[in-house]
PDB file of N, CA and C in Angstrom:
ATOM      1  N   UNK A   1     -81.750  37.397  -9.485  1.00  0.00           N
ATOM      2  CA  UNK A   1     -82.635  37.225  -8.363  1.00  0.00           C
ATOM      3  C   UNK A   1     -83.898  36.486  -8.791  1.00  0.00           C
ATOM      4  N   UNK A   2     -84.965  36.544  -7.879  1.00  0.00           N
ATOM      5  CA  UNK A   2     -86.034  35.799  -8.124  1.00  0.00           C
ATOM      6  C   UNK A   2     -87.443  36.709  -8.173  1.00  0.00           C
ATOM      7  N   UNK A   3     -88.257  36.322  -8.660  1.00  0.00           N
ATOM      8  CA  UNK A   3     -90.127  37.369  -8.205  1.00  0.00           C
ATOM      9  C   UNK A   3     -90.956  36.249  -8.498  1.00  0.00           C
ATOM     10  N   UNK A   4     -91.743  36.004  -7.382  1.00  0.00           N
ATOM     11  CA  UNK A   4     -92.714  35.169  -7.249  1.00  0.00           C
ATOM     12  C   UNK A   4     -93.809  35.836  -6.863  1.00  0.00           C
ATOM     13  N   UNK A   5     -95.507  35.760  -7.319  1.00  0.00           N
ATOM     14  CA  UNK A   5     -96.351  36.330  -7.005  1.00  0.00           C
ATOM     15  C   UNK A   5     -97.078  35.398  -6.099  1.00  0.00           C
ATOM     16  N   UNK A   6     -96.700  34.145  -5.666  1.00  0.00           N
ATOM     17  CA  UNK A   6     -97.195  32.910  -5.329  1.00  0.00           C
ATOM     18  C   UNK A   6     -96.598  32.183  -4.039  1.00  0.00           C
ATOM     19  N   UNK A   7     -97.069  31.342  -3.675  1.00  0.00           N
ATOM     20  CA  UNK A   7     -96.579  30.385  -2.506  1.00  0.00           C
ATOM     21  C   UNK A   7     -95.086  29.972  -2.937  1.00  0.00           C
ATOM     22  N   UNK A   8     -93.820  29.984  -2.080  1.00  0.00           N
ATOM     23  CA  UNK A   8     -93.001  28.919  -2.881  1.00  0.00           C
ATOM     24  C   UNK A   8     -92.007  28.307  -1.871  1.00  0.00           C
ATOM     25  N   UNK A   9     -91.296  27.997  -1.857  1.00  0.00           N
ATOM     26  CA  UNK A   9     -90.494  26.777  -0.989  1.00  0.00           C
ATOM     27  C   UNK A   9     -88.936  26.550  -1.347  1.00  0.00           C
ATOM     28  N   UNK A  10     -88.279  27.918  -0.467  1.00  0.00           N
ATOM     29  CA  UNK A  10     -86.930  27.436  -1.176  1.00  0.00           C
ATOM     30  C   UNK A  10     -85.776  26.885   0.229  1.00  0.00           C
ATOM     31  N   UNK A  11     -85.805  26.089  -0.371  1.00  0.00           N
ATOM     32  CA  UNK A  11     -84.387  24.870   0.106  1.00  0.00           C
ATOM     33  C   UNK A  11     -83.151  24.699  -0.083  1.00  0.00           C
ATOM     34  N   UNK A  12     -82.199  24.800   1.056  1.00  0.00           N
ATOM     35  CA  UNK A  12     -80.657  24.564   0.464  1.00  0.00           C
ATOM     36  C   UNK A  12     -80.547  25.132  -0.609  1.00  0.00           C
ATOM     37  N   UNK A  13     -80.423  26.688  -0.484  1.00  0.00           N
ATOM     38  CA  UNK A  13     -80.084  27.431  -2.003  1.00  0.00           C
ATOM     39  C   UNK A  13     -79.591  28.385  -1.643  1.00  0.00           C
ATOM     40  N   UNK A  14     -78.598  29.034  -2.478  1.00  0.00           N
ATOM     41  CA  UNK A  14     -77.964  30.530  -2.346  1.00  0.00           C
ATOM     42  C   UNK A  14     -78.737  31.382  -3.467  1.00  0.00           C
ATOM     43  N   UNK A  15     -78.726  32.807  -3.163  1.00  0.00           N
ATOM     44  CA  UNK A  15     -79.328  33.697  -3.358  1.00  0.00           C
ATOM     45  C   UNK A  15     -78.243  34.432  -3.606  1.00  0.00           C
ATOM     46  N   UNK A  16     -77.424  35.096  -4.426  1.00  0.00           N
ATOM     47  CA  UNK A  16     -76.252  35.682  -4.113  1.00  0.00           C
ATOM     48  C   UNK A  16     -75.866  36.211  -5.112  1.00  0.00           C
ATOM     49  N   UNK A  17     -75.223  37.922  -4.826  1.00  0.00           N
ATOM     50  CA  UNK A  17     -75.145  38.650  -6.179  1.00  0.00           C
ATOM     51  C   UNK A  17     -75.784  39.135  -7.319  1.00  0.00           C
ATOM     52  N   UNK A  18     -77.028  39.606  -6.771  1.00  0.00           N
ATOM     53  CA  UNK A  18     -78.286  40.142  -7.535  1.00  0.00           C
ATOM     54  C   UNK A  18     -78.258  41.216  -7.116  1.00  0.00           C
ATOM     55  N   UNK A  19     -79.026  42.259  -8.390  1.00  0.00           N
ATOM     56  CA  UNK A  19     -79.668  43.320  -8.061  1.00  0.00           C
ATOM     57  C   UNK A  19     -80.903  43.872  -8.973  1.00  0.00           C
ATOM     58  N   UNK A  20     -81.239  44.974  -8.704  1.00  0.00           N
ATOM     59  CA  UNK A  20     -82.571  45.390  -9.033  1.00  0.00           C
ATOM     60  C   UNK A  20     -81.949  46.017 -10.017  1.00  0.00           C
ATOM     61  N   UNK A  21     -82.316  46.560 -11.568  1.00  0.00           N
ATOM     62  CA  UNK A  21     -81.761  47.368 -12.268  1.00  0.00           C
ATOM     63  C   UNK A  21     -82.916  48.323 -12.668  1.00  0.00           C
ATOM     64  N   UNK A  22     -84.097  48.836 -12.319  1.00  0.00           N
ATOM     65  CA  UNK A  22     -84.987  49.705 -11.960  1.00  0.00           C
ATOM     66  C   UNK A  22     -84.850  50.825 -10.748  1.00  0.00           C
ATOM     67  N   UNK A  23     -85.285  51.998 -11.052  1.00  0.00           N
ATOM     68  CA  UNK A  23     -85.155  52.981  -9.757  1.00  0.00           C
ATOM     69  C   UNK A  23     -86.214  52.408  -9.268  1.00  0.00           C
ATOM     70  N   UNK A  24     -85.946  52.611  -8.002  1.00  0.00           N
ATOM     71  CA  UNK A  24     -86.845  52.357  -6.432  1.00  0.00           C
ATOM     72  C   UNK A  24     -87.310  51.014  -6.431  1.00  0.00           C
ATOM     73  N   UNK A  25     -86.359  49.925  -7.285  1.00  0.00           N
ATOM     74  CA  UNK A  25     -86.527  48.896  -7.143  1.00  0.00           C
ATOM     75  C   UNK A  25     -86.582  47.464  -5.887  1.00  0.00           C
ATOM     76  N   UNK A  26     -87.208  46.507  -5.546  1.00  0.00           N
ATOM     77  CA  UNK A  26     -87.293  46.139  -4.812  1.00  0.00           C
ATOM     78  C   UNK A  26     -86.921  44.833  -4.680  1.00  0.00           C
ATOM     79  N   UNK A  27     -86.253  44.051  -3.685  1.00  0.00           N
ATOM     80  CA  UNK A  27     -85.941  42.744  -3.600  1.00  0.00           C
ATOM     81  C   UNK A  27     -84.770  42.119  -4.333  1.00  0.00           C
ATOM     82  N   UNK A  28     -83.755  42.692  -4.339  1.00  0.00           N
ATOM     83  CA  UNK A  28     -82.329  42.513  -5.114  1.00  0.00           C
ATOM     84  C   UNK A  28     -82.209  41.284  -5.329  1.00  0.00           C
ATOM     85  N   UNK A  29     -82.233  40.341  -4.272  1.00  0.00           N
ATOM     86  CA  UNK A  29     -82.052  38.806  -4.604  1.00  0.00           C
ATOM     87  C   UNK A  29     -83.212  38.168  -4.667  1.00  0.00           C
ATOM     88  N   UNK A  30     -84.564  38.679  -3.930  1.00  0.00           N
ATOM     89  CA  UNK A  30     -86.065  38.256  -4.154  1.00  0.00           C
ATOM     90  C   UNK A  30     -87.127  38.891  -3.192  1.00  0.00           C
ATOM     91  N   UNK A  31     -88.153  38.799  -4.274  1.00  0.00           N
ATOM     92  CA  UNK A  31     -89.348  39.598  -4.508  1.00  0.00           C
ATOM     93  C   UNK A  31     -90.311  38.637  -4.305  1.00  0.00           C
ATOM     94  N   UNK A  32     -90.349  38.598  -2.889  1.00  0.00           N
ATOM     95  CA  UNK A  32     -91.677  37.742  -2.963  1.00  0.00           C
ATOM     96  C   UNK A  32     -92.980  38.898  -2.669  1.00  0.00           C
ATOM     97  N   UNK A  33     -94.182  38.941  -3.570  1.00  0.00           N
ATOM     98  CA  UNK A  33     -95.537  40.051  -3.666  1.00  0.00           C
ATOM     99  C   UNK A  33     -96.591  39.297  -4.047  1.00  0.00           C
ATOM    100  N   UNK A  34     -96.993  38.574  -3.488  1.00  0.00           N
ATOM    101  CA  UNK A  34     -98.627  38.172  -3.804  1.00  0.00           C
ATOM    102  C   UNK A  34     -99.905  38.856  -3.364  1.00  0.00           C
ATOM    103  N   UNK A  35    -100.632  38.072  -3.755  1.00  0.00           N
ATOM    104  CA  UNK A  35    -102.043  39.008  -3.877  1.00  0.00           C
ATOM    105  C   UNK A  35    -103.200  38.503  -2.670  1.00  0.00           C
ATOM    106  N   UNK A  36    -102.976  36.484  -2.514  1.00  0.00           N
ATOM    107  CA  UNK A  36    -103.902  36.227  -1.809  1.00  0.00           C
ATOM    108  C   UNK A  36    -103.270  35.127  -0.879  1.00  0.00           C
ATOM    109  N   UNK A  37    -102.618  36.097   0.305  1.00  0.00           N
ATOM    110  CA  UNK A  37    -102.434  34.790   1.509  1.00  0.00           C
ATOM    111  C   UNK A  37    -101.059  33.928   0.828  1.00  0.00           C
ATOM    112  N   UNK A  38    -100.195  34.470   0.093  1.00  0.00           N
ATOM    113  CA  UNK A  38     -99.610  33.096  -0.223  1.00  0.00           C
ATOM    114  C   UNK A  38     -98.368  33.114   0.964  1.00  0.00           C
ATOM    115  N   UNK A  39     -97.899  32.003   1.293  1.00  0.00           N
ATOM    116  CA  UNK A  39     -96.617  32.091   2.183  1.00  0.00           C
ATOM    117  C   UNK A  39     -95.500  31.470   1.472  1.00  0.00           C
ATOM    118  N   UNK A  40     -94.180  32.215   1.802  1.00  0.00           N
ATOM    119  CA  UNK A  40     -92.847  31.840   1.382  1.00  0.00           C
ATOM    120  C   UNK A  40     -92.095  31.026   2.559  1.00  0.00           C
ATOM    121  N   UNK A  41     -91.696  29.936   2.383  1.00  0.00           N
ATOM    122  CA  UNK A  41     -90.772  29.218   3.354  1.00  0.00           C
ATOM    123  C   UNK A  41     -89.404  29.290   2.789  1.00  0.00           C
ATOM    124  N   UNK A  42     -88.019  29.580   3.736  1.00  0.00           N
ATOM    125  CA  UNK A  42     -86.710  29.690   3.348  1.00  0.00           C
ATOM    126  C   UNK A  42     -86.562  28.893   4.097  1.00  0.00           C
ATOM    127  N   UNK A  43     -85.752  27.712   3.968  1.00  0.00           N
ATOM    128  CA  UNK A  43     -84.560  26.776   5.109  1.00  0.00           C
ATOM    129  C   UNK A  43     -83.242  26.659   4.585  1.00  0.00           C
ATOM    130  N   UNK A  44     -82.242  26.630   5.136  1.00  0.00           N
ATOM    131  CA  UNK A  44     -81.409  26.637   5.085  1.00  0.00           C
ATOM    132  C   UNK A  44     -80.425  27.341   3.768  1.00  0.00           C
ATOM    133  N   UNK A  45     -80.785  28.477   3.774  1.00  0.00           N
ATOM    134  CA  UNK A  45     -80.818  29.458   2.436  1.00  0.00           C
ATOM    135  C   UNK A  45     -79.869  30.361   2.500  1.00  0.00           C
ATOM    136  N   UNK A  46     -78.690  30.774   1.815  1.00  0.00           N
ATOM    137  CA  UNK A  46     -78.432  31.763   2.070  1.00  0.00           C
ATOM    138  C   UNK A  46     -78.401  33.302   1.244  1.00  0.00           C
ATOM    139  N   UNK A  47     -78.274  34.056   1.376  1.00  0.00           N
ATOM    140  CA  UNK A  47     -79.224  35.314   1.050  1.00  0.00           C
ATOM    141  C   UNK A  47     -77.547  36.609   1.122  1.00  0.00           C
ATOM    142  N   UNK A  48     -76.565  36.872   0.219  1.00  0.00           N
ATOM    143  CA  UNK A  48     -75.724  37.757   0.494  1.00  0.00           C
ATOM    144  C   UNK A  48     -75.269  38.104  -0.485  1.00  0.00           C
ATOM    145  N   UNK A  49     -74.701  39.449  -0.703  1.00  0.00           N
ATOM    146  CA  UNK A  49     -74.053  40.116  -1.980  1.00  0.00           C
ATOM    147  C   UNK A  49     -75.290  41.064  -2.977  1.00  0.00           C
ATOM    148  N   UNK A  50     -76.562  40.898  -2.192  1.00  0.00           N
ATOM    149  CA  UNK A  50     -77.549  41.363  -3.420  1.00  0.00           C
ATOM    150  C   UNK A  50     -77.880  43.017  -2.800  1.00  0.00           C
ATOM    151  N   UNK A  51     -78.391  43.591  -4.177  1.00  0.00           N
ATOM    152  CA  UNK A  51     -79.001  45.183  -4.008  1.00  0.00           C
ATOM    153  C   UNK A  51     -79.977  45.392  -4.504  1.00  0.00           C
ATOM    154  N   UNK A  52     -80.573  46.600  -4.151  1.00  0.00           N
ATOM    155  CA  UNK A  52     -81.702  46.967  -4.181  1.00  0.00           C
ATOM    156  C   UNK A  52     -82.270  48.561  -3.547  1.00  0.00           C
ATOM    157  N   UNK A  53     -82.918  48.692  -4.486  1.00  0.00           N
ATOM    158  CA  UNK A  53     -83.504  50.618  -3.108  1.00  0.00           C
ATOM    159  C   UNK A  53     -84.034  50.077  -1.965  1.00  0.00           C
ATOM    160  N   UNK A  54     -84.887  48.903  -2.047  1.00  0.00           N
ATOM    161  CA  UNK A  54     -85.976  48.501  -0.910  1.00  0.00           C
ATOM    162  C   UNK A  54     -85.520  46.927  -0.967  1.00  0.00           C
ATOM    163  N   UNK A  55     -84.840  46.905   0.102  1.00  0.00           N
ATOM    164  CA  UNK A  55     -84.915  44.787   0.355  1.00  0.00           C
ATOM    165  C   UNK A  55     -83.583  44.605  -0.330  1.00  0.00           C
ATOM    166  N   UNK A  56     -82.953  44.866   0.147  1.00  0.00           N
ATOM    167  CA  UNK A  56     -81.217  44.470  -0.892  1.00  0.00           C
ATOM    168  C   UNK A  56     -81.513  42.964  -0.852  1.00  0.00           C
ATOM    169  N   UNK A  57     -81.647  42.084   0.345  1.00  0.00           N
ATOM    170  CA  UNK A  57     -81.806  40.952  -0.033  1.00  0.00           C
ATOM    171  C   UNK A  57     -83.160  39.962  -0.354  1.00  0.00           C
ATOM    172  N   UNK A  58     -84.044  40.495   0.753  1.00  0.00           N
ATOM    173  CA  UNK A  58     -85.141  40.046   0.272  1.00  0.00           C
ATOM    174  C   UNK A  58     -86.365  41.360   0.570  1.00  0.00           C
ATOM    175  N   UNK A  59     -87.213  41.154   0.032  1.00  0.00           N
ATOM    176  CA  UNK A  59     -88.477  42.214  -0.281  1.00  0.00           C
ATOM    177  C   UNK A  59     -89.748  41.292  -0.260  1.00  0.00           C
ATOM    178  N   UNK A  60     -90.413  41.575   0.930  1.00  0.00           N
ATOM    179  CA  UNK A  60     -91.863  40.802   0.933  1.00  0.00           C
ATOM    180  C   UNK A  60     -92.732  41.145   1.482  1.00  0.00           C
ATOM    181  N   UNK A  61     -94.063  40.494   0.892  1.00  0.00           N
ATOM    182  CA  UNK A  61     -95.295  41.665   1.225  1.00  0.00           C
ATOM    183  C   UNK A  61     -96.366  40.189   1.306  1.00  0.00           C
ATOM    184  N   UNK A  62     -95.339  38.986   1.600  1.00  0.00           N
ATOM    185  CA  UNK A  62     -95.936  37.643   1.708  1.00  0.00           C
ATOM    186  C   UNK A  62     -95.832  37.678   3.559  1.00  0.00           C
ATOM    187  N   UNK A  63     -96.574  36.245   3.675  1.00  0.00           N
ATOM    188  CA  UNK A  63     -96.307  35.727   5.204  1.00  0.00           C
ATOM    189  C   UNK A  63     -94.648  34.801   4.794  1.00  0.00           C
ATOM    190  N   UNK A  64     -94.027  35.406   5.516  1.00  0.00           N
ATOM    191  CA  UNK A  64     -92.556  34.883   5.194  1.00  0.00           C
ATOM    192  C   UNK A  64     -91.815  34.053   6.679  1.00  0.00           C
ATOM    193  N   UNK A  65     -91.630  32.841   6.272  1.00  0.00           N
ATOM    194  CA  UNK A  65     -91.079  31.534   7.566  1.00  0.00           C
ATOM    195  C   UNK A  65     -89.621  31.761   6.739  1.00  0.00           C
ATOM    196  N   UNK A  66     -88.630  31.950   7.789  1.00  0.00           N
ATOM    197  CA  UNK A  66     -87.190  31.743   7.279  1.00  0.00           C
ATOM    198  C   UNK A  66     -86.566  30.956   8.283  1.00  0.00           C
ATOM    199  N   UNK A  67     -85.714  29.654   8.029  1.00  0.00           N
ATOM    200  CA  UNK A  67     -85.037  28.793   8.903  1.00  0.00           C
ATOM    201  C   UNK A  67     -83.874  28.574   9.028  1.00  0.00           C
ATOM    202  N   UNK A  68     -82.938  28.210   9.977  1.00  0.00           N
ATOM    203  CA  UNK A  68     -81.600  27.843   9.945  1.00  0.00           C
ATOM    204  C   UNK A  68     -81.094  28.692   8.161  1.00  0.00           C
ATOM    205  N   UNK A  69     -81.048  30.030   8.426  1.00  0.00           N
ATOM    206  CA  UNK A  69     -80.812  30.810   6.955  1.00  0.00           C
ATOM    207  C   UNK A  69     -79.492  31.873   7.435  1.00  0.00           C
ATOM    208  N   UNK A  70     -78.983  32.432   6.203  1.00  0.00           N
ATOM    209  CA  UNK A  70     -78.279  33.310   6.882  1.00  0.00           C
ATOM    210  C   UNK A  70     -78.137  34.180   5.238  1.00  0.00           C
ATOM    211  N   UNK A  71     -78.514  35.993   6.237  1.00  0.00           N
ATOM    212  CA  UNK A  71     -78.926  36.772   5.694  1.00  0.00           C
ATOM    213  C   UNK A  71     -77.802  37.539   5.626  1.00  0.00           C
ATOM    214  N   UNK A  72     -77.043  37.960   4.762  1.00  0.00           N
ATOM    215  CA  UNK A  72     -75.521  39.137   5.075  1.00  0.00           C
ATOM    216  C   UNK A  72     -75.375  39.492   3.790  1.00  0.00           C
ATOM    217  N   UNK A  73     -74.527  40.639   4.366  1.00  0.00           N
ATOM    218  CA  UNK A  73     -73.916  41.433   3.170  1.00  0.00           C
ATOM    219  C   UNK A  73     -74.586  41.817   1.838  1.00  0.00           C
ATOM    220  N   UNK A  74     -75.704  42.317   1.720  1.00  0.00           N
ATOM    221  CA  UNK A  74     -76.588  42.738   1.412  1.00  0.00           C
ATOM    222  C   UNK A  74     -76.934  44.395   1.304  1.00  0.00           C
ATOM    223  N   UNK A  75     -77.344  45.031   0.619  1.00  0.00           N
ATOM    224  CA  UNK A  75     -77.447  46.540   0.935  1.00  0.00           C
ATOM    225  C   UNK A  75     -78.591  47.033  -0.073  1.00  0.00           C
ATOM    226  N   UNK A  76     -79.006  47.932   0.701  1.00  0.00           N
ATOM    227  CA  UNK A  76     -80.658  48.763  -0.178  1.00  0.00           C
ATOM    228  C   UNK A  76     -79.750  50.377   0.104  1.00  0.00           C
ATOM    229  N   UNK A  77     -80.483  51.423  -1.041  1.00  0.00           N
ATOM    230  CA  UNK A  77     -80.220  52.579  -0.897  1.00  0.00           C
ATOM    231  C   UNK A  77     -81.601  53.510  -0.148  1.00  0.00           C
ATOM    232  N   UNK A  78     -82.680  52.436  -0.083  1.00  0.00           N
ATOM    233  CA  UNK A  78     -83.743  52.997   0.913  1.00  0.00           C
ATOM    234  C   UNK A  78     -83.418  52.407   1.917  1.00  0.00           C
ATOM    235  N   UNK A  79     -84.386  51.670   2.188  1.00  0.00           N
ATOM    236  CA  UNK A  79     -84.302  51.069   3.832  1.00  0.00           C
ATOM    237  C   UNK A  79     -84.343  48.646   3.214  1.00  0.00           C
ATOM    238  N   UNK A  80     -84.094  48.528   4.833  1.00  0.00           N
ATOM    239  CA  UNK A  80     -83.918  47.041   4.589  1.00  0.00           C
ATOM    240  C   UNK A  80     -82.958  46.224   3.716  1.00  0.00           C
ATOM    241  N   UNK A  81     -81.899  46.289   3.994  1.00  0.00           N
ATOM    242  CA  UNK A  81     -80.437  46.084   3.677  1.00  0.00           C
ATOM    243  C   UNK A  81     -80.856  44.709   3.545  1.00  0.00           C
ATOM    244  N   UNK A  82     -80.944  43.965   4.393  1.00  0.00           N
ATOM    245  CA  UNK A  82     -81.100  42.415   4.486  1.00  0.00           C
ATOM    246  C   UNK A  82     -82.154  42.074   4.128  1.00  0.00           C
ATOM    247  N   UNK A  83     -83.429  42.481   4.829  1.00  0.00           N
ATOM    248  CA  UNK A  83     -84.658  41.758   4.678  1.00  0.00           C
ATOM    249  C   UNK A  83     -85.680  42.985   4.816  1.00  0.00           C
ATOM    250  N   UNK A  84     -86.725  43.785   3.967  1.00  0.00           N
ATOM    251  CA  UNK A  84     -87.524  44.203   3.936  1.00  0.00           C
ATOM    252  C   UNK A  84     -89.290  43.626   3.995  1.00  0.00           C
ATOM    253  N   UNK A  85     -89.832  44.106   5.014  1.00  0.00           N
ATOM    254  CA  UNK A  85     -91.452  43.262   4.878  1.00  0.00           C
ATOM    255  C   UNK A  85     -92.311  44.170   5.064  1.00  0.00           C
ATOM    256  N   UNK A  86     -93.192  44.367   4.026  1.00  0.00           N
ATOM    257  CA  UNK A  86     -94.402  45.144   4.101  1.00  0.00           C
ATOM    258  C   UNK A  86     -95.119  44.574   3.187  1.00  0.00           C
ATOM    259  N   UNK A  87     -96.686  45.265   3.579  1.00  0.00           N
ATOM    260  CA  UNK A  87     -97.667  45.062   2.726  1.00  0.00           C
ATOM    261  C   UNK A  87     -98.761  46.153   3.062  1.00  0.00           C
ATOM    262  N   UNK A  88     -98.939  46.900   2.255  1.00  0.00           N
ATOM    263  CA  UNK A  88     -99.843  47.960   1.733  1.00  0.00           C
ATOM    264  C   UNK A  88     -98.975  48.858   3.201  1.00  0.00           C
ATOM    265  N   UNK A  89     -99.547  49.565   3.722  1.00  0.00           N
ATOM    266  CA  UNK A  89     -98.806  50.541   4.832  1.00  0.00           C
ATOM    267  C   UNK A  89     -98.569  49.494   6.484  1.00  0.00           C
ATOM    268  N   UNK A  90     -99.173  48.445   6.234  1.00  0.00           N
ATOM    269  CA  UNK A  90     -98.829  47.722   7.420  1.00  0.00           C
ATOM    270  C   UNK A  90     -97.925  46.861   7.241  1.00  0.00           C
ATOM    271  N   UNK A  91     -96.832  46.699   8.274  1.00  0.00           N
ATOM    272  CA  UNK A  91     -95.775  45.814   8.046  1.00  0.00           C
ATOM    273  C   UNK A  91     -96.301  44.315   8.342  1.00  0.00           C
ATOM    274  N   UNK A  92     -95.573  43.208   7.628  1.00  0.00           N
ATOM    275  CA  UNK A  92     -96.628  41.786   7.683  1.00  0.00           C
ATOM    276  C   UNK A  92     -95.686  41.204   8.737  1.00  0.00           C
ATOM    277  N   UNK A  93     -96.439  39.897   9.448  1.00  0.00           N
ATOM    278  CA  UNK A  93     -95.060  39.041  10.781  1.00  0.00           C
ATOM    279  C   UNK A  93     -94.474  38.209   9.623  1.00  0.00           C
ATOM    280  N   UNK A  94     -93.291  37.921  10.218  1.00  0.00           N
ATOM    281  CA  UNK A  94     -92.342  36.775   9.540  1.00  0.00           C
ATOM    282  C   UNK A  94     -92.003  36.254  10.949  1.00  0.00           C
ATOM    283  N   UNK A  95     -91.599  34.874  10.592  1.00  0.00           N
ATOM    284  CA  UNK A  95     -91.316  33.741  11.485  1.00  0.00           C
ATOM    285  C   UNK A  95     -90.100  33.889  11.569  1.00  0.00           C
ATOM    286  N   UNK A  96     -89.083  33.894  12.006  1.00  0.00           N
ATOM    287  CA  UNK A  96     -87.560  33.846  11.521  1.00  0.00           C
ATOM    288  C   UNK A  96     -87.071  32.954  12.794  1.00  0.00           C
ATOM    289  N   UNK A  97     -86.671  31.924  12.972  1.00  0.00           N
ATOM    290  CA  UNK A  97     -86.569  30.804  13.660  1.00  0.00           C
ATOM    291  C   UNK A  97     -84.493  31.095  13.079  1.00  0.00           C
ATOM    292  N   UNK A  98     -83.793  30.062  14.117  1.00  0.00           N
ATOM    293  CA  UNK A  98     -82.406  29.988  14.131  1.00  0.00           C
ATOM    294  C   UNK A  98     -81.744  30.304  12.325  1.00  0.00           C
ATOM    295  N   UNK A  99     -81.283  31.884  12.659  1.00  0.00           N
ATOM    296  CA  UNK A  99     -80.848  32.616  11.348  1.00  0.00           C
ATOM    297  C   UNK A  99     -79.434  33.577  12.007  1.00  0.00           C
ATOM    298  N   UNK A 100     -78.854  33.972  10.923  1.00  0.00           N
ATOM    299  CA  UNK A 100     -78.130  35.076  11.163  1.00  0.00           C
ATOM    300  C   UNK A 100     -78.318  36.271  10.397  1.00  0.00           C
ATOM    301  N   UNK A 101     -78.627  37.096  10.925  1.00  0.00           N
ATOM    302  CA  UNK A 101     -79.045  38.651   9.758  1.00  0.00           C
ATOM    303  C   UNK A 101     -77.577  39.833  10.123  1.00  0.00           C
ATOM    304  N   UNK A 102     -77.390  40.131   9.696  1.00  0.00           N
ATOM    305  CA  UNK A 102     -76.477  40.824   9.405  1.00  0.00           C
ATOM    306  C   UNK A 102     -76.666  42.117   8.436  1.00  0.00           C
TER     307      UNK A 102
END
């Protein structure tokens, strides 16, 4: 999988078959957690097969834009199978424009 503390920009890419190997680990296929304002853009991405306690596929506590993406088959043993978003006790918006979540 991936952990970015930063802005980043992922394009035409699979994400697939990751997991967390930590208890109460987070973001199986990616961990996006920054500190100041950064935003994550996904287009045309796909995101399936990964685990995790929190965010089987993705885990973010960024401003998160996801596009023409598709999110499946994915699984957490807490919560957010596909896509988990928080930051500190408030949950953050994500953009999610033409996707499939599953």
């Amino acid at each position: 999988g991936m952990f970015t503390e930063g802005a980043v920009a992922i394009t035409d890419s699979r994400i697939v078959g990751n997991q967390t190997v930590v208890k109460d680990g987070a973001g199986g296929g990616a961990a996006f957690e920054g500190s100041t304002d950064p935003v994550v853009t996904m287009v045309r991405t796909l995101v399936s097969g990964n685990r995790a306690s929190r965010g089987g596929g993705i885990f973010s506590s960024d401003v998160l834009t996801i596009a023409n993406s598709t999110i499946s088959g994915n699984t957490a043993e807490s919560f957010g199978a596909g896509l988990a978003l928080k930051f500190g006790e408030v949950f953050c918006n994500a953009r999610i424009r033409p996707c499939v979540l599953n």
